[in-house]
Each structure stands twice: as structure tokens, then as C-alpha cells.
Protein backbone atom coordinates (compact mmCIF):
# COMPACT_ATOMS: atom_id res chain seq x y z
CA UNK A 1 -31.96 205.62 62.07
CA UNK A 2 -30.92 204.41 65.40
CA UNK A 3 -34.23 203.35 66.62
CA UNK A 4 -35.22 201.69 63.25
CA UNK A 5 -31.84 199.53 63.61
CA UNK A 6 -32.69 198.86 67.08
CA UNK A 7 -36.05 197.78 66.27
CA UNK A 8 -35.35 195.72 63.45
CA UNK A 9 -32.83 193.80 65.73
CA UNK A 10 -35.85 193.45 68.52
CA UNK A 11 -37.75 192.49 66.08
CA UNK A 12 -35.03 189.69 64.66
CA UNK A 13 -34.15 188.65 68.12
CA UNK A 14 -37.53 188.21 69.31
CA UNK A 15 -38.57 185.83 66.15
CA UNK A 16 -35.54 183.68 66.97
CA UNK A 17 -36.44 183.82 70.78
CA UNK A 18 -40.22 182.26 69.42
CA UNK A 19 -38.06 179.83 67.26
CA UNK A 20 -35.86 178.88 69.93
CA UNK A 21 -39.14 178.28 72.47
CA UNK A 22 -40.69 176.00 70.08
CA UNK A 23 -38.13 173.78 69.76
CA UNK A 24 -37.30 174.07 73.79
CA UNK A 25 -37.85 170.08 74.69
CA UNK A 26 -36.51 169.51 77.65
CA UNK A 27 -37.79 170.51 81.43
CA UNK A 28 -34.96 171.28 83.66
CA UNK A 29 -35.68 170.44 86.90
CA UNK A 30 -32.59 171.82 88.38
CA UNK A 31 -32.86 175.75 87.10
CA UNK A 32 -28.64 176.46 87.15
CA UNK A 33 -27.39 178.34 84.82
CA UNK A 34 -25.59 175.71 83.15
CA UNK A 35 -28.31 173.43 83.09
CA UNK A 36 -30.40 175.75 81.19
CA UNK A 37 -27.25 176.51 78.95
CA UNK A 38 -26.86 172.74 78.24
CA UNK A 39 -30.83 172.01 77.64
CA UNK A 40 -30.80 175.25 75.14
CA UNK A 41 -27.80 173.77 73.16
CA UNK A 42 -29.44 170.02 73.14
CA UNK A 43 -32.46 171.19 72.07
CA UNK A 44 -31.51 173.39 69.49
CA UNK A 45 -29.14 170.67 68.17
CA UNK A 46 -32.15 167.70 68.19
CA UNK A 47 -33.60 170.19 65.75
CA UNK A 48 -30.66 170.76 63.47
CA UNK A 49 -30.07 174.72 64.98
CA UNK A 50 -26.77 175.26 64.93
CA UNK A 51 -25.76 177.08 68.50
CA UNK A 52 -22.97 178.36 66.77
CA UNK A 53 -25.04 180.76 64.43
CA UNK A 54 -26.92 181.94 66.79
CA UNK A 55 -26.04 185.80 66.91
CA UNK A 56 -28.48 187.09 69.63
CA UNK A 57 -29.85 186.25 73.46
CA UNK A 58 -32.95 187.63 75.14
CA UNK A 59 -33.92 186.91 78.45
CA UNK A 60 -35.33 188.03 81.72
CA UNK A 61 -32.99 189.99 83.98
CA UNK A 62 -32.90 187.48 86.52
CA UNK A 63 -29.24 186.49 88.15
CA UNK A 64 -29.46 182.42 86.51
CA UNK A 65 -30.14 184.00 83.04
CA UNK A 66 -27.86 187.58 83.62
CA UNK A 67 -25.07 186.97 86.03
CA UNK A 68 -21.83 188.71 85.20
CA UNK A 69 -19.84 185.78 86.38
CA UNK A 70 -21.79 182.78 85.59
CA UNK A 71 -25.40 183.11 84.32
CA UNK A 72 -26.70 181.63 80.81
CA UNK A 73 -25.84 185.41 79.36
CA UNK A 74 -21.78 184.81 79.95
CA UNK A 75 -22.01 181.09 79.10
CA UNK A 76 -22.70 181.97 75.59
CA UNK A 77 -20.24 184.64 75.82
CA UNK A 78 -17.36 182.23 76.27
CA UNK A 79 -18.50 180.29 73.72
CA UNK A 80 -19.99 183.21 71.13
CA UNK A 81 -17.95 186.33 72.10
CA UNK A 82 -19.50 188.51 69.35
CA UNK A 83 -23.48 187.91 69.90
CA UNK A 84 -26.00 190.46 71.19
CA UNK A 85 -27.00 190.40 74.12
CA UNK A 86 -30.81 192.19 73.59
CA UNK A 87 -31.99 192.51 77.41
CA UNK A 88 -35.13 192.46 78.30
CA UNK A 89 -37.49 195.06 77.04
């Protein structure tokens, strides 16, 4: 049951991830974590995407997108404290 919860949350995450990338508008020349933070949330809100539901991140394990103390990863943490954080698989 596990696995079928896990993969249905892949699964979830990953169609929100191809959501997210379509609607991904800006180029940020200057690849900081909060940078990329701020050109998510603008893009998603020149679509109407509320940051605020979003429930789940997936990234690459680099430090800019996973850093305990700064990366993209813990800037929606301060902001979202309860979403998933789905790794990279």
C-alpha cells in the first residue's frame, strides 16, 4: 500500500512539476536560490497558480535547489511548512 501511495504522489507531483514548467516564463540569468524562488512564484502568479496551494516540490539534488540553509527547497519551507518535498527520483 506504501508503494501505491508513494507512486500516486510521484505521479501527482510530477504532473504539477510539467504544469509548473509550462508556465515557467522567465530566464534567470543569475541562478541563486532566491532568484529562482522569486521567478517560480511570478510565473506561477502571471498564470493565476496560486503558490500558496501548491503542496509538493521536485527538483534536482543540486545545493541552489536543496540546500538545508538556503536553497529553493527551504524557501518554500518558510513560506509552506507542510508541503512535500518529493526528491529527485
Amino acid at each position: 500500500m506504501t508503494r501505491l501511495i508513494n507512486l500516486v504522489l510521484f505521479l501527482f507531483a510530477f504532473l504539477i512539476l510539467m504544469k509548473v514548467m509550462s508556465v515557467l516564463d522567465s530566464i534567470v540569468n543569475i541562478g541563486t536560490a532566491q532568484n529562482l524562488f522569486k521567478a517560480l512564484k511570478e510565473s506561477l502568479s502571471s498564470k493565476g497558480l496560486d503558490f500558496r496551494k501548491c503542496i509538493a516540490f521536485m527538483s534536482d539534488t543540486t545545493n541552489v535547489m536543496k540546500g538545508v540553509r538556503s536553497g529553493v527547497q527551504k524557501l518554500i519551507k518558510y513560506e509552506r511548512p507542510n508541503h512535500l518535498d518529493v526528491g529527485c527520483i
